[in-house]
C-alpha atoms as a PDB file:
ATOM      1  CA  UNK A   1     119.552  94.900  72.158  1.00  0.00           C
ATOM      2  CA  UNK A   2     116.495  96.431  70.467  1.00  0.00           C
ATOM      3  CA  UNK A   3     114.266  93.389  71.412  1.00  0.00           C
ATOM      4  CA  UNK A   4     115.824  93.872  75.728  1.00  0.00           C
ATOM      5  CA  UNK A   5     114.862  97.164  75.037  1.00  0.00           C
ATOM      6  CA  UNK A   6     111.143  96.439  74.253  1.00  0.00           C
ATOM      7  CA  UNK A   7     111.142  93.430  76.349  1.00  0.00           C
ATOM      8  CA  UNK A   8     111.999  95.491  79.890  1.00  0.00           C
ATOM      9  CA  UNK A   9     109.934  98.384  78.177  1.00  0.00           C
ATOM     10  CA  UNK A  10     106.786  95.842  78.401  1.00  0.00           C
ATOM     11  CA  UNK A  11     107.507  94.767  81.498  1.00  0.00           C
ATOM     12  CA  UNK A  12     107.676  98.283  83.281  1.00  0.00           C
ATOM     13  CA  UNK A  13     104.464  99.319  81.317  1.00  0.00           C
ATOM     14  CA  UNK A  14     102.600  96.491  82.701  1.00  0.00           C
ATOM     15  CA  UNK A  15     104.009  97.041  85.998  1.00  0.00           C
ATOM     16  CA  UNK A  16     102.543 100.778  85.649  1.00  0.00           C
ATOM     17  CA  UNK A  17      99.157  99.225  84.283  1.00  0.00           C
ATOM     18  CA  UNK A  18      98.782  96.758  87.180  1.00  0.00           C
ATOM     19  CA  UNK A  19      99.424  99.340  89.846  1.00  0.00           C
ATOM     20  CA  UNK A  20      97.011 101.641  88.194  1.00  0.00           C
ATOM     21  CA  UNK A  21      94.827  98.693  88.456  1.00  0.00           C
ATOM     22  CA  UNK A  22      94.840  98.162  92.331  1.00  0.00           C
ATOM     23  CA  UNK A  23      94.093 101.955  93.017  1.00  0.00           C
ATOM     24  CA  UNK A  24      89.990 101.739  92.746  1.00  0.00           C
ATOM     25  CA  UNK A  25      88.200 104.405  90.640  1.00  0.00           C
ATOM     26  CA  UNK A  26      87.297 107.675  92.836  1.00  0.00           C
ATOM     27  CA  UNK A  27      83.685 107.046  92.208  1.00  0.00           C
ATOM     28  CA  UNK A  28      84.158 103.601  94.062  1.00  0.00           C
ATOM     29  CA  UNK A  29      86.393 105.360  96.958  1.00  0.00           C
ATOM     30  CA  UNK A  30      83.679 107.662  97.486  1.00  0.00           C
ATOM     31  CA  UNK A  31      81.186 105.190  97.535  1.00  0.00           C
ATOM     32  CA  UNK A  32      83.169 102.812  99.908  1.00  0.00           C
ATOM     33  CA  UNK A  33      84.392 105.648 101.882  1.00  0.00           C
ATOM     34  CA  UNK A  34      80.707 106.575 103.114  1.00  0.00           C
ATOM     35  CA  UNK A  35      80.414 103.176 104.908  1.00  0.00           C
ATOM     36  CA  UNK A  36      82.196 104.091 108.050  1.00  0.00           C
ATOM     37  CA  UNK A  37      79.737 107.690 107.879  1.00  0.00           C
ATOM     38  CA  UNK A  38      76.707 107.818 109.468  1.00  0.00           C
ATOM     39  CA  UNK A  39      73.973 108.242 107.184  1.00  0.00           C
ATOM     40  CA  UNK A  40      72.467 111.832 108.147  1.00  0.00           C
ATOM     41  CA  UNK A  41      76.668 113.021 107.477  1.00  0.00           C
ATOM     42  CA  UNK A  42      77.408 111.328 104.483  1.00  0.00           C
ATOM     43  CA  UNK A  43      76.517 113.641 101.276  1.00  0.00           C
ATOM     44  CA  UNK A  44      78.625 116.306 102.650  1.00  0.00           C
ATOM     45  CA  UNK A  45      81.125 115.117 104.307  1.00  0.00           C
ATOM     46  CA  UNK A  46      85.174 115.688 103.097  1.00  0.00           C
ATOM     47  CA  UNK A  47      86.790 112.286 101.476  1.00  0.00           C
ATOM     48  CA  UNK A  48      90.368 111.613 100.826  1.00  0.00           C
ATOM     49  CA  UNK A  49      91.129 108.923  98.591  1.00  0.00           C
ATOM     50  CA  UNK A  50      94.242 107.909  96.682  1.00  0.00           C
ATOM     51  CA  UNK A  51      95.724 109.077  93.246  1.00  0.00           C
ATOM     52  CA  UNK A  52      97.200 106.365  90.722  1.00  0.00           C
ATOM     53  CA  UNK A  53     100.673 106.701  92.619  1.00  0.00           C
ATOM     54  CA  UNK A  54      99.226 106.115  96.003  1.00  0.00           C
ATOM     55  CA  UNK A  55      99.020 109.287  97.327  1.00  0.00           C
ATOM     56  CA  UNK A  56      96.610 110.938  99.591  1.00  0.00           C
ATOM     57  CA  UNK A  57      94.219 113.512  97.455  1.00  0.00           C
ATOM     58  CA  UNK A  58      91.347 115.349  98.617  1.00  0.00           C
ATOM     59  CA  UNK A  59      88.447 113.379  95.868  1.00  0.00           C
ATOM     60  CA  UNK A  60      85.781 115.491  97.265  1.00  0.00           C
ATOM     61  CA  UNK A  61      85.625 118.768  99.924  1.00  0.00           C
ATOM     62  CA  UNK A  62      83.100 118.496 102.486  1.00  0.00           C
ATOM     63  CA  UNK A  63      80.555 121.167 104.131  1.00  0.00           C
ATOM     64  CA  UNK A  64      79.914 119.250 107.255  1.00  0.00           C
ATOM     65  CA  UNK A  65      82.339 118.735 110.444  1.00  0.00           C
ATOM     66  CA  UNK A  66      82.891 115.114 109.246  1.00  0.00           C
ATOM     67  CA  UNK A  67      86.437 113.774 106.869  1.00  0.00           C
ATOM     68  CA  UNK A  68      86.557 110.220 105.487  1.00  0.00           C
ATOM     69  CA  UNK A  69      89.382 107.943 104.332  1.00  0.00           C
ATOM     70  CA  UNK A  70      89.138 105.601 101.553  1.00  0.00           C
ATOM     71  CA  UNK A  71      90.861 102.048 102.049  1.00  0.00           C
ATOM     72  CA  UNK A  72      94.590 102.416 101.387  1.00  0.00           C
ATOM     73  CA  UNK A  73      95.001 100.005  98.309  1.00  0.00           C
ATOM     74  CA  UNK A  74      98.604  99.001  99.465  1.00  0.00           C
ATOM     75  CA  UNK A  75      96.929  97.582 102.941  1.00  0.00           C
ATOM     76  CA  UNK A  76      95.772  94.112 103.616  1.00  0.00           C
ATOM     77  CA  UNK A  77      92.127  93.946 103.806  1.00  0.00           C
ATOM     78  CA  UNK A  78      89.361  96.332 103.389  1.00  0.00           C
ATOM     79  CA  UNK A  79      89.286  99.669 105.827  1.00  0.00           C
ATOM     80  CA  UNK A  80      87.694 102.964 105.933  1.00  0.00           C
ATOM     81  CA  UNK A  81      86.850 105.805 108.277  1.00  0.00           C
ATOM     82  CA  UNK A  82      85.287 108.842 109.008  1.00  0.00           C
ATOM     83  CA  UNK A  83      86.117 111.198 111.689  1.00  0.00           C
ATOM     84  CA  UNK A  84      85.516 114.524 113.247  1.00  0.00           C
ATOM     85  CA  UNK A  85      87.035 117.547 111.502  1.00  0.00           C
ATOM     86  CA  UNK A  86      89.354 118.424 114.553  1.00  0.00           C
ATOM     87  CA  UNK A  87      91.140 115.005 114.426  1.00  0.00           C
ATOM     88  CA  UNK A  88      92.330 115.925 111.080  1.00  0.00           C
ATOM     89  CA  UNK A  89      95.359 117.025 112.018  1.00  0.00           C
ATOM     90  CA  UNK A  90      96.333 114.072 113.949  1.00  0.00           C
ATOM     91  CA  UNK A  91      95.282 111.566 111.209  1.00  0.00           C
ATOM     92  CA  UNK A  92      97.254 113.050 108.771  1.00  0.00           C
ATOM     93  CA  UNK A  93      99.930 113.331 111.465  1.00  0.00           C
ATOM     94  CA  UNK A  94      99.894 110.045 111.521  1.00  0.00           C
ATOM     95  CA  UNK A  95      99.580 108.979 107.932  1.00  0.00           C
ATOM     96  CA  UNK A  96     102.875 111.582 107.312  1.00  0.00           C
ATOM     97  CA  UNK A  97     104.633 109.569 110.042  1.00  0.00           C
ATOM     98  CA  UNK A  98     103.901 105.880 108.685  1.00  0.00           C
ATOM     99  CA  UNK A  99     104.644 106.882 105.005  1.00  0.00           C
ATOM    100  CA  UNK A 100     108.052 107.946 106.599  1.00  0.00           C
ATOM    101  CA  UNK A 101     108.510 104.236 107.446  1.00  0.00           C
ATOM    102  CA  UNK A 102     107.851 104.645 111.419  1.00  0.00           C
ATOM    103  CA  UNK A 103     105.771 101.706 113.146  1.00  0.00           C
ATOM    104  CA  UNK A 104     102.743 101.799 115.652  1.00  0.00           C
ATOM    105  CA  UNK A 105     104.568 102.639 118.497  1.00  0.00           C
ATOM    106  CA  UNK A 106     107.232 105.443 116.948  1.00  0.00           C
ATOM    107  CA  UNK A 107     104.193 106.977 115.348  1.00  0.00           C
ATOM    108  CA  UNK A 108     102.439 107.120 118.946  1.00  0.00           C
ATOM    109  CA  UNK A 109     105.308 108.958 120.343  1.00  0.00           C
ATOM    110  CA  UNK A 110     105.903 111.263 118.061  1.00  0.00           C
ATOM    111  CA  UNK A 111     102.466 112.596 118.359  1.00  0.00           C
ATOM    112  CA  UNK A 112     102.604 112.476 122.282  1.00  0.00           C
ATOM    113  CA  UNK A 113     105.695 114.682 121.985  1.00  0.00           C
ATOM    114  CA  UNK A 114     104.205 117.138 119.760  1.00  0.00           C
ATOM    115  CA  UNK A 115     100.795 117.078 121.482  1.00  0.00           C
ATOM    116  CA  UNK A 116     103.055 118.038 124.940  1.00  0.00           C
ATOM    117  CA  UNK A 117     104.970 120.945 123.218  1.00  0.00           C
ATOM    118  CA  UNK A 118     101.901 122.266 121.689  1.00  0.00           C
ATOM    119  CA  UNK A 119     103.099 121.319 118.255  1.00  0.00           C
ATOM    120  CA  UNK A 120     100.359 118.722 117.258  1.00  0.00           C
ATOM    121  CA  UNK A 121      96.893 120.423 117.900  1.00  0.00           C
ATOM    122  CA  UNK A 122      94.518 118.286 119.472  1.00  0.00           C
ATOM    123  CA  UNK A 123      90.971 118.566 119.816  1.00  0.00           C
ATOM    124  CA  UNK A 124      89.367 120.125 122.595  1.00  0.00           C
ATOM    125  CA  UNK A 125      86.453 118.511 122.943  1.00  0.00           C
ATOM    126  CA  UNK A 126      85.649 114.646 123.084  1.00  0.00           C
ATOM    127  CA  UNK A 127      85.501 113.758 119.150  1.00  0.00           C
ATOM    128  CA  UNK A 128      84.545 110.814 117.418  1.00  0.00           C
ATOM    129  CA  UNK A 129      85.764 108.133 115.157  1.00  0.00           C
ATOM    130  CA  UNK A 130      83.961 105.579 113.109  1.00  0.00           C
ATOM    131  CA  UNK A 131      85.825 102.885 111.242  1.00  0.00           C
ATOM    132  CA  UNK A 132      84.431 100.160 108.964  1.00  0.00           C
ATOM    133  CA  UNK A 133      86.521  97.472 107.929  1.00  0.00           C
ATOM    134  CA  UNK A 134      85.923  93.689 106.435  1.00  0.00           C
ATOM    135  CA  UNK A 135      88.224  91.203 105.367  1.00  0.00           C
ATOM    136  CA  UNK A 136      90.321  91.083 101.799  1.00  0.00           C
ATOM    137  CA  UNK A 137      87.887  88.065 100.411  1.00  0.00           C
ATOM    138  CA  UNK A 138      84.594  90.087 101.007  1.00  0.00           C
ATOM    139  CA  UNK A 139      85.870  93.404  99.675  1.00  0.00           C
ATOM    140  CA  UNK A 140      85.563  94.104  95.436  1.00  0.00           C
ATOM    141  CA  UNK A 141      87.305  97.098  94.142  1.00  0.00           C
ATOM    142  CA  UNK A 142      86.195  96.776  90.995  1.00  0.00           C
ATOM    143  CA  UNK A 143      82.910  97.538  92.019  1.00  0.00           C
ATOM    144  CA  UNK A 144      82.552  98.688  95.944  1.00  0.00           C
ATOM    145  CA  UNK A 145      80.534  95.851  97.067  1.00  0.00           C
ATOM    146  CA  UNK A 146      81.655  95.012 100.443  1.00  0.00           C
ATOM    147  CA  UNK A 147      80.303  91.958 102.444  1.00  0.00           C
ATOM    148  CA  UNK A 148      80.404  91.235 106.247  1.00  0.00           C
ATOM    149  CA  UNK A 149      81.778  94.468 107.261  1.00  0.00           C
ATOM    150  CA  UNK A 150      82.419  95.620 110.583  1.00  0.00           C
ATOM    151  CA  UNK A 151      81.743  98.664 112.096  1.00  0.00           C
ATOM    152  CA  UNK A 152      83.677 100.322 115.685  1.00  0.00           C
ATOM    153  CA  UNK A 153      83.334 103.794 117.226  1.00  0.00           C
ATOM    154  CA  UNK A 154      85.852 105.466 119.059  1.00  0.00           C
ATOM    155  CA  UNK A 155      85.826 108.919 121.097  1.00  0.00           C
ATOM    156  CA  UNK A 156      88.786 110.280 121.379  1.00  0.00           C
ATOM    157  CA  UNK A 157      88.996 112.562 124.580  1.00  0.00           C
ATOM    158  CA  UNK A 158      93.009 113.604 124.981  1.00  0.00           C
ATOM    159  CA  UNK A 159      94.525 112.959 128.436  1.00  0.00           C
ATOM    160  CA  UNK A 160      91.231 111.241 129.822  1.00  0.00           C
ATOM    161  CA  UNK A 161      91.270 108.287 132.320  1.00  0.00           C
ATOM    162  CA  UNK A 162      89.766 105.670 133.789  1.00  0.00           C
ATOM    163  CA  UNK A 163      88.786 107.397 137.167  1.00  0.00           C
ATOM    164  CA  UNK A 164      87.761 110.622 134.823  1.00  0.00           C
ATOM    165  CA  UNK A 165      85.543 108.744 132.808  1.00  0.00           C
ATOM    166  CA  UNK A 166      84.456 105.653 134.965  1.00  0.00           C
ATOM    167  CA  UNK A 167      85.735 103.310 132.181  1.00  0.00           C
ATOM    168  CA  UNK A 168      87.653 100.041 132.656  1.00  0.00           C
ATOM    169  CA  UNK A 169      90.897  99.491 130.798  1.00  0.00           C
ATOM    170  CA  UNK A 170      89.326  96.412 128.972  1.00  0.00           C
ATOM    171  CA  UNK A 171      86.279  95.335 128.247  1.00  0.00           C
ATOM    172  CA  UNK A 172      84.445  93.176 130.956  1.00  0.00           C
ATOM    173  CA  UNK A 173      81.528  92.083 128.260  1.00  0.00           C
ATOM    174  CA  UNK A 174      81.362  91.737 124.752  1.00  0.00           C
ATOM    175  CA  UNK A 175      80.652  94.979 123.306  1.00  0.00           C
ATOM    176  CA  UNK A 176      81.309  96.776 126.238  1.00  0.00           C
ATOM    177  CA  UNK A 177      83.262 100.493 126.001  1.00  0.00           C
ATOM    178  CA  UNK A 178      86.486 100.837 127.491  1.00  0.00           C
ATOM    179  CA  UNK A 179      89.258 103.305 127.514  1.00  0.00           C
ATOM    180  CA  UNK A 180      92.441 102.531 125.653  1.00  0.00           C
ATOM    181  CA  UNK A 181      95.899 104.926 126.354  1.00  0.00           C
ATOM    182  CA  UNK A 182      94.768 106.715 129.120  1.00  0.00           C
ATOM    183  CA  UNK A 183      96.462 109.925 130.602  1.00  0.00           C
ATOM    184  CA  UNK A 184      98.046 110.222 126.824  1.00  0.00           C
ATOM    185  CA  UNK A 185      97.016 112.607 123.775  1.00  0.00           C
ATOM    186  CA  UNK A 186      95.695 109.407 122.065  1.00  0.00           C
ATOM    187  CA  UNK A 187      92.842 108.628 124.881  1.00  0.00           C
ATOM    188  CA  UNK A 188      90.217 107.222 123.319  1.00  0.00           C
ATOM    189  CA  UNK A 189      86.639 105.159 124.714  1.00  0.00           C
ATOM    190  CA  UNK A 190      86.878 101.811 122.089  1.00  0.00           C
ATOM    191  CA  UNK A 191      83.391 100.378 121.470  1.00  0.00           C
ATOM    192  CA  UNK A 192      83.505  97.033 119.387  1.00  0.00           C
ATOM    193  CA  UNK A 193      80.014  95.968 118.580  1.00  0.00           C
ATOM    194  CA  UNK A 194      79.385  92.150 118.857  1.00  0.00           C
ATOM    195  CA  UNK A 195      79.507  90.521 115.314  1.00  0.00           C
ATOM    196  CA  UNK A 196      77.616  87.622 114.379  1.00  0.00           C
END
């Protein structure tokens, strides 16, 4: 009995040790984090990252209008953002909603419900976006050195449209902007830079 007790006591300890493993340091969060900034909002912008039990923390509070996200450890690949201040509400909005086990499209809802009643506070002006990602094989958390990464921009201006903003619905050309949910609360111009 004594040695099932130390045997499943081993096994749960390494379990804890290998989780706290996969959650990257703060300094590297903070460091990989500041990839999807750009460069002139970086040293003062506000970073979330994740604790060792996969939670959303605040690692560092910002003084500029810009709030990044650290990759989410439990998520395939490598992905980080940074976005205006004002669309803090609805990315966390959404992060509440996905941790609750809701997909893509329950989570879009939701928000377009709450956006409607007033509930969900969007922003008023067109705000921005920037998200950096790169695949699983060219991202180290041990030491923040991504490879190949990726960078899109996207403006989010609630409600827009096509004929309000003279954008197509897809792109026509590589690289080219186009609007994606229009006439919703989650409007927003996509701009995909051509990789190599």
């Amino acid at each position: 009995m004594k040695a099932l007790t130390l045997l499943l006591f081993g096994c749960l300890s390494w379990q804890y040790v290998a989780g706290q493993a996969s959650i990257p340091t703060a300094a590297i969060q903070l460091k990989t984090a500041m990839l999807a900034a750009p460069a002139d909002k970086r040293d003062n912008a506000m970073v979330y990252g994740y604790n060792a039990k996969g939670e959303v923390v605040v690692l560092r509070k910002g003084t500029n209008e810009m709030v990044c996200l650290a990759d989410d450890p439990a998520q395939k690949g490598f992905s980080v953002s940074c976005y205006h201040k004002d669309l803090d509400a609805f990315m966390a909005r959404g992060r509440e909603l996905k941790k609750a086990g809701k997909n893509t499209q329950e989570i879009f809802d939701t928000r377009e419900k709450e956006a409607k009643t007033g509930k969900l506070k969007m922003p008023a002006q067109p705000t921005t976006l920037f998200v950096y990602n790169a695949t699983a094989e060219n991202y180290n958390p041990t030491n923040g050195q991504v490879k190949e990464g990726n960078l899109r921009y996207v403006v989010y201006i609630p409600y827009a449209t096509s004929e309000s903003t003279g954008l197509p619905l897809s792109p026509e050309a590589p690289g080219m902007p186009w609007i994606m949910h229009p006439g919703t609360h989650g409007a927003h111009i996509m701009i995909t830079p051509v990789t190599k």
